[in-house]
Protein backbone atom coordinates (compact mmCIF):
# COMPACT_ATOMS: atom_id res chain seq x y z
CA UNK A 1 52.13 176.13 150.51
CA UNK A 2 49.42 173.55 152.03
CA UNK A 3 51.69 171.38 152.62
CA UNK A 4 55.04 173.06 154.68
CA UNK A 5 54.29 171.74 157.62
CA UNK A 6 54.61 168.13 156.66
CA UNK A 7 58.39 167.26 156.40
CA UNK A 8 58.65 168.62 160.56
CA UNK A 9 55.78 166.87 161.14
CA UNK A 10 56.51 163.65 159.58
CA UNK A 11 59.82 163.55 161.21
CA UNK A 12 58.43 163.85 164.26
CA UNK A 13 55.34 161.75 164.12
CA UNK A 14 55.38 159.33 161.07
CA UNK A 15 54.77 155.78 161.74
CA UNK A 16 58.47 155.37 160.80
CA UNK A 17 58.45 151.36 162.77
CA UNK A 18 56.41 149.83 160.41
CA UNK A 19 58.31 147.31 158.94
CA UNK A 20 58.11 147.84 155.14
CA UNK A 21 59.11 151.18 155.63
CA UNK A 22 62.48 149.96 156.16
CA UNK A 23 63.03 147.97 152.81
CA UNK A 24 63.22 149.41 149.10
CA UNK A 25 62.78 145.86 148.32
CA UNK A 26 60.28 145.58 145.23
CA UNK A 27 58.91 142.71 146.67
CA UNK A 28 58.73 143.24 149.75
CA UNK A 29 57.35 146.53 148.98
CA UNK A 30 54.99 144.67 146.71
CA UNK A 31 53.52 142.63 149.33
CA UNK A 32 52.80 144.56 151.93
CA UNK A 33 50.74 147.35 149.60
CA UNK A 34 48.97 144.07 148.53
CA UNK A 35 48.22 142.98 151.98
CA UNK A 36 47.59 146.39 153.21
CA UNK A 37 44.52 146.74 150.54
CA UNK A 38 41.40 146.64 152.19
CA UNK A 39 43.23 144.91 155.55
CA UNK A 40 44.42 146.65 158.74
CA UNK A 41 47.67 147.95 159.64
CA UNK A 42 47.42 145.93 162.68
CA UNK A 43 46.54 142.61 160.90
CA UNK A 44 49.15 142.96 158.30
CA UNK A 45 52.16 143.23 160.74
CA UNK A 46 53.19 139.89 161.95
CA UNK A 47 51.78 138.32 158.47
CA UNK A 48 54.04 140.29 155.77
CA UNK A 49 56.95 139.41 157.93
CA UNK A 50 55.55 135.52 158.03
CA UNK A 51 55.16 135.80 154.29
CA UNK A 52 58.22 137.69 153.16
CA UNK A 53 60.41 135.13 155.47
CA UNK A 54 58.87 132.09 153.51
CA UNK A 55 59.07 133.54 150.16
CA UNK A 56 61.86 136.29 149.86
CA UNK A 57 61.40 137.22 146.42
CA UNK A 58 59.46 136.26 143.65
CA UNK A 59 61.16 133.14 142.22
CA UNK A 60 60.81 131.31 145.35
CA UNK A 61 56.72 132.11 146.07
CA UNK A 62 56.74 131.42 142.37
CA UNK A 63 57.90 127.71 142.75
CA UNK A 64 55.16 127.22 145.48
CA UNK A 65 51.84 125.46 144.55
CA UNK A 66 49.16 128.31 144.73
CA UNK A 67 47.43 125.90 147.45
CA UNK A 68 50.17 127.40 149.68
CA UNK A 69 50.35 130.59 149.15
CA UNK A 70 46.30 130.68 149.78
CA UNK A 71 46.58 129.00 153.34
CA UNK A 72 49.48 131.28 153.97
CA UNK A 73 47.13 134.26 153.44
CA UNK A 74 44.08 132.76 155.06
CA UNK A 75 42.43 135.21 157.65
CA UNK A 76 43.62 138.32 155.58
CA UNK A 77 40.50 138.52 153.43
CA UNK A 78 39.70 138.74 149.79
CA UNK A 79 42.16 135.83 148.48
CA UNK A 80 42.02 136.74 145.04
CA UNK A 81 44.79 139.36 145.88
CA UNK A 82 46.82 136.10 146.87
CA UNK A 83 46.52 134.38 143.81
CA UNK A 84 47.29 137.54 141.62
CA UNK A 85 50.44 138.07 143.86
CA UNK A 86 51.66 134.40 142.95
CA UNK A 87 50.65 135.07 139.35
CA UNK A 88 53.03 138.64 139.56
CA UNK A 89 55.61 136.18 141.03
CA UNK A 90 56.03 133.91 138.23
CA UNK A 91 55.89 137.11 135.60
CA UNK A 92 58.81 138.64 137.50
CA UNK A 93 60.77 135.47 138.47
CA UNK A 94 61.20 135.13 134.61
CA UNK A 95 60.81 138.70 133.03
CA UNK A 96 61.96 140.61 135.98
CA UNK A 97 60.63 144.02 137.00
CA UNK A 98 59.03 146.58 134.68
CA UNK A 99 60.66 149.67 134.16
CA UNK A 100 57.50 152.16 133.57
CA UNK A 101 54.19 152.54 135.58
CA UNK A 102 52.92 151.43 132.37
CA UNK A 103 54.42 148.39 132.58
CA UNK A 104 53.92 147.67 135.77
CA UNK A 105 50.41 148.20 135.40
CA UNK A 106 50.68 145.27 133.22
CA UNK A 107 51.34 142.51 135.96
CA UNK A 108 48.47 140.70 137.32
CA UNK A 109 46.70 142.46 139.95
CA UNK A 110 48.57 145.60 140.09
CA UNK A 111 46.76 149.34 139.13
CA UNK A 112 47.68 152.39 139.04
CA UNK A 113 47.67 152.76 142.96
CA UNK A 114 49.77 149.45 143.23
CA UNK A 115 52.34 150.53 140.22
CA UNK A 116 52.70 153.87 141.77
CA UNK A 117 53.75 152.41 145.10
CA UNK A 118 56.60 150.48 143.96
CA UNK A 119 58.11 153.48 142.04
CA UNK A 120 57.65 155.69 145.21
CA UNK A 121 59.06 153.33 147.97
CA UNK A 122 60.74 150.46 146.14
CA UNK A 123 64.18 150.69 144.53
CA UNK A 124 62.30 150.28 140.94
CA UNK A 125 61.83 154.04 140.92
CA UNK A 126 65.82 154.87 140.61
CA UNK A 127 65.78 153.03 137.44
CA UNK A 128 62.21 153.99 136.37
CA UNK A 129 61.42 155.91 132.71
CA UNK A 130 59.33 159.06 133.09
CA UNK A 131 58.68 158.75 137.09
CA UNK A 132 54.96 159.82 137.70
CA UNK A 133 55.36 163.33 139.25
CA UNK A 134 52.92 162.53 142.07
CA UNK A 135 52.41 159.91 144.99
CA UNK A 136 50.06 156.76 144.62
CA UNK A 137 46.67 158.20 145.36
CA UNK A 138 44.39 155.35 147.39
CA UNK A 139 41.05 156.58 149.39
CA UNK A 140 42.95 158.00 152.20
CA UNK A 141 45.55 160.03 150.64
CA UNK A 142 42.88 161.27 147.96
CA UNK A 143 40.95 162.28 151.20
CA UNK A 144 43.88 164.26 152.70
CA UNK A 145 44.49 166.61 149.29
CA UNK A 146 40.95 166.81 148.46
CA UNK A 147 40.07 168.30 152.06
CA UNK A 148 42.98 170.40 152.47
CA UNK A 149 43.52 171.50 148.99
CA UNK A 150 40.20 172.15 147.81
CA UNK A 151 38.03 172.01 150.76
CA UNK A 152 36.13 169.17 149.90
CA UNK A 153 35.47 165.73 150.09
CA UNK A 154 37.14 163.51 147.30
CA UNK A 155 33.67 162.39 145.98
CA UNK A 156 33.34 164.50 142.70
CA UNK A 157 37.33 165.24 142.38
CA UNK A 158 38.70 163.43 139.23
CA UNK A 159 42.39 161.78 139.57
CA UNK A 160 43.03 164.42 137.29
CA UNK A 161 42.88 167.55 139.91
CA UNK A 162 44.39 165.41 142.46
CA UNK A 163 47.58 164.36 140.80
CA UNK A 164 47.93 167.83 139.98
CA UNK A 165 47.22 169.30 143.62
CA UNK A 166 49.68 166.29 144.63
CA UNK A 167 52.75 167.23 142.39
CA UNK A 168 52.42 170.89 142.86
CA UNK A 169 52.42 170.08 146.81
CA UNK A 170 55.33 168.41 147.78
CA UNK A 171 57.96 170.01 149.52
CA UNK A 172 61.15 170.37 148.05
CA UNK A 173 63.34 168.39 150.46
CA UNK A 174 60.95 165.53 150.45
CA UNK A 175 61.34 162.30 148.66
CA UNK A 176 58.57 161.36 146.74
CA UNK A 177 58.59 158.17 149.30
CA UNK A 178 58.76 160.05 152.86
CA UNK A 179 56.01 162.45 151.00
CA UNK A 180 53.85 159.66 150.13
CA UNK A 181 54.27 158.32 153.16
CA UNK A 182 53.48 161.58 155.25
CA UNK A 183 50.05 162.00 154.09
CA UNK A 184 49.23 158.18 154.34
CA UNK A 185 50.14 159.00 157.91
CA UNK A 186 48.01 162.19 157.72
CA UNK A 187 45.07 160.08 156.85
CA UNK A 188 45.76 157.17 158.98
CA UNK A 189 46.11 159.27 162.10
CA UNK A 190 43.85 162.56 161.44
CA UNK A 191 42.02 162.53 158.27
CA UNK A 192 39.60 159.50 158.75
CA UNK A 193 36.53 159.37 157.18
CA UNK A 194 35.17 161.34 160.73
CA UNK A 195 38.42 163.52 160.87
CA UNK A 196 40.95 164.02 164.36
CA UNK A 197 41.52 167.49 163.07
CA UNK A 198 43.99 168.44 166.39
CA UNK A 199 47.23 167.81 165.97
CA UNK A 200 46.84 167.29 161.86
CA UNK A 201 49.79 168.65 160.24
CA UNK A 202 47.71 170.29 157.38
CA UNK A 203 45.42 172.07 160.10
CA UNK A 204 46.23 175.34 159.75
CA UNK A 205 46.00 175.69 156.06
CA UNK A 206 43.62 172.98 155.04
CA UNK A 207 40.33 174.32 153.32
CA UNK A 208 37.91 171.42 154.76
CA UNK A 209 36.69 173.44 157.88
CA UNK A 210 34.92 172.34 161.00
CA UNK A 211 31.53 172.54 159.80
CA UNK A 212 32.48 170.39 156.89
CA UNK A 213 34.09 168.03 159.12
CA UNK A 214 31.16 167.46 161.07
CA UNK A 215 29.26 166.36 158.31
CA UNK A 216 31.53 163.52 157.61
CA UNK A 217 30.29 161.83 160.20
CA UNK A 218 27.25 160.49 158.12
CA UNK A 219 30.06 158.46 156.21
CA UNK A 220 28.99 155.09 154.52
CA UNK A 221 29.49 152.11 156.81
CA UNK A 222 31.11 149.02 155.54
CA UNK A 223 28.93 146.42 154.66
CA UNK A 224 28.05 143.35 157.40
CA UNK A 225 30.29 140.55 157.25
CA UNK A 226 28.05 138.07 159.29
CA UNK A 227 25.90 136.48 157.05
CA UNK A 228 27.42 137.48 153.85
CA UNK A 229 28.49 136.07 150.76
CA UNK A 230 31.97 137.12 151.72
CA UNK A 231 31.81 135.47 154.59
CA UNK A 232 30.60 131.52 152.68
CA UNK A 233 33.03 132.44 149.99
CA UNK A 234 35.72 132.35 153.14
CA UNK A 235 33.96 129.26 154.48
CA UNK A 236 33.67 127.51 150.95
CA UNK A 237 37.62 127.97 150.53
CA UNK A 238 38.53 127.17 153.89
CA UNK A 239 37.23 123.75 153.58
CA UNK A 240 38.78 123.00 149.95
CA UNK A 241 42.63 124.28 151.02
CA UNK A 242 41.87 121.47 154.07
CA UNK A 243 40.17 118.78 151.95
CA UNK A 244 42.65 118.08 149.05
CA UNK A 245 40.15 115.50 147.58
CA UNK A 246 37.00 117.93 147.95
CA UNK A 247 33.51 117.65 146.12
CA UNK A 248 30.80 119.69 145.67
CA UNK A 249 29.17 117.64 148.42
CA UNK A 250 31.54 117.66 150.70
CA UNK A 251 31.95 121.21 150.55
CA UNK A 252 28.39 122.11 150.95
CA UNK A 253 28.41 119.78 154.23
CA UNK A 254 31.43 121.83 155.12
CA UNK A 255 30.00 125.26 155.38
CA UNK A 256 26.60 124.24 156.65
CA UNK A 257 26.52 126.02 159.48
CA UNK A 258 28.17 129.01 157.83
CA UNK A 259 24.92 131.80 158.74
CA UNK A 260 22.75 132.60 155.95
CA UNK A 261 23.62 129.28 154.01
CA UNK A 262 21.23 127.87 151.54
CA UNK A 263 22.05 125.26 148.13
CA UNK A 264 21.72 128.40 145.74
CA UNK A 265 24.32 130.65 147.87
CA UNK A 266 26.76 127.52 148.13
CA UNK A 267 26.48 127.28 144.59
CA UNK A 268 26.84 131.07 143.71
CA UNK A 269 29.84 131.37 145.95
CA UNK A 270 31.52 127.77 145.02
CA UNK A 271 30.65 129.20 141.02
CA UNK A 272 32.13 132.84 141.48
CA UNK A 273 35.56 130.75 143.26
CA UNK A 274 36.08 128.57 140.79
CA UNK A 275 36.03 131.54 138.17
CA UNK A 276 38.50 133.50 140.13
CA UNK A 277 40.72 130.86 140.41
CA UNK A 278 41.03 129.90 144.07
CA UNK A 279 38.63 126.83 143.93
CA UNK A 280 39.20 124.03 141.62
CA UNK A 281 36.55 122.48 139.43
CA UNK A 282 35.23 119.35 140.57
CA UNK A 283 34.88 117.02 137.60
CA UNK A 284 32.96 112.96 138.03
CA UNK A 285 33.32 113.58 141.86
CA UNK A 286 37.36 114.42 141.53
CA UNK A 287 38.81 117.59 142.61
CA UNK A 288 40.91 118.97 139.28
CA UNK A 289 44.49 120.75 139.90
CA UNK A 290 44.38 124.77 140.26
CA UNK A 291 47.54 124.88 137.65
């Protein structure tokens, strides 16, 4: 099978250290897949640790003001994942925990990737109805199975064929969480969007190929940060978590030298904040509550 060599492999080269691999904590669990989305390994470290210390479960980042748990996250990036992490908290600090993907799903912020997650690596999956048979599937684990299953890039593979590669592959004496957590390691270390094939645990039987491989290199770059909307969005809530009496004004003077700025892309990014939730509406010249 495709994927025998992983459990030797994994044992011996897993990124076992990291730190939320050493919790089955749902909520710990739940914030570092949370932070981890679209944000470095390297970034995340020292800040789930910083976050989890403050707020140890959900009740008690529940009872903080959503203010706080923004400047908490600020410098991670996209800080609407913040906001539906505090929103989660509340649900679960008076609900409690889901006990099916399904309802999991359900919770603010949290798909199908997310939901998976904390049945494979959090205690919820002991308790869980109707486990799903295979491992939360994000770009990089979609890219291992894809390649070394069925020789191709994951572009045109439905979730379909890869949940089904997935739970025919794993090995029998593998959790569903150190199997997960093998082929995130898999991607992370060999099957990049330009692939490290040597060394690659799946080397010898994957299907992708060298010539394939070396196409890869023409891989879509990330879009530029400098200059972006992203980037005055940042800027835009920056100033507002530091200026509890804000106004539109005074937020425009705030990110004036932000590069790119002009009144209409202060006002798309200030309108497209305030309709996520992370900005609050400014009403007569008064800055309204975010609750």
């Amino acid at each position: 099978m495709w994927s025998d060599p992983l459990p030797e492999w994994y044992a011996a080269r897993g990124r076992h250290q990291l730190p939320w691999r050493l919790t089955t904590d749902p909520w710990a669990v739940l914030v570092s897949e949370v932070m981890l989305q679209q944000t470095a390994v390297s970034r995340v470290l020292l800040r789930w640790e910083r976050f989890t210390r403050r707020w140890p479960d959900p009740s008690a980042c529940a009872s903080a003001s959503l203010e706080d748990v923004l400047r908490e996250w600020h410098g991670l990036g996209y800080p609407r994942r913040a906001r539906a992490l505090w929103l989660t908290a509340a649900r679960v600090a008076v609900e409690g925990w889901p006990a099916t993907e399904t309802g999991l799903h359900g919770l603010p912020g949290i798909g199908t990737y997310t939901a998976r997650a904390l049945l494979a690596f959090s205690d919820l999956g002991a308790a869980a109805e109707n486990p799903p048979p295979a491992p939360p599937v994000d770009v990089n684990l979609g890219r291992v199975a894809a390649r070394a299953v069925l020789g191709r890039d994951p572009g045109g593979t439905t979730r379909r064929e890869l949940d089904s590669v997935l739970a025919a592959g794993r090995p029998p004496h593998m959790t569903m969480r150190e199997y997960a957590y093998a082929l995130f390691d898999v991607g992370a270390l060999h099957c990049r969007a330009l692939p490290r094939c040597d060394g690659c645990a799946l080397q010898g039987g994957c299907r992708f190929g060298p010539a394939a491989a070396s196409t890869a290199a023409q891989h879509r770059r990330q879009p530029r940060y400098q200059g972006s909307l992203r980037q005055l969005r940042g800027a835009i809530l920056t100033a507002s978590l530091a200026d509890a009496a804000h106004t539109s004004s005074s937020l425009r003077e705030a990110v004036a030298a932000t590069p790119g700025v002009t009144t209409e892309r202060v006002e798309q990014a200030l309108s497209s904040l305030i309709a996520d939730g992370l900005v609050a509406p400014v009403n007569n010249g008064e800055r309204r509550s975010l609750h």
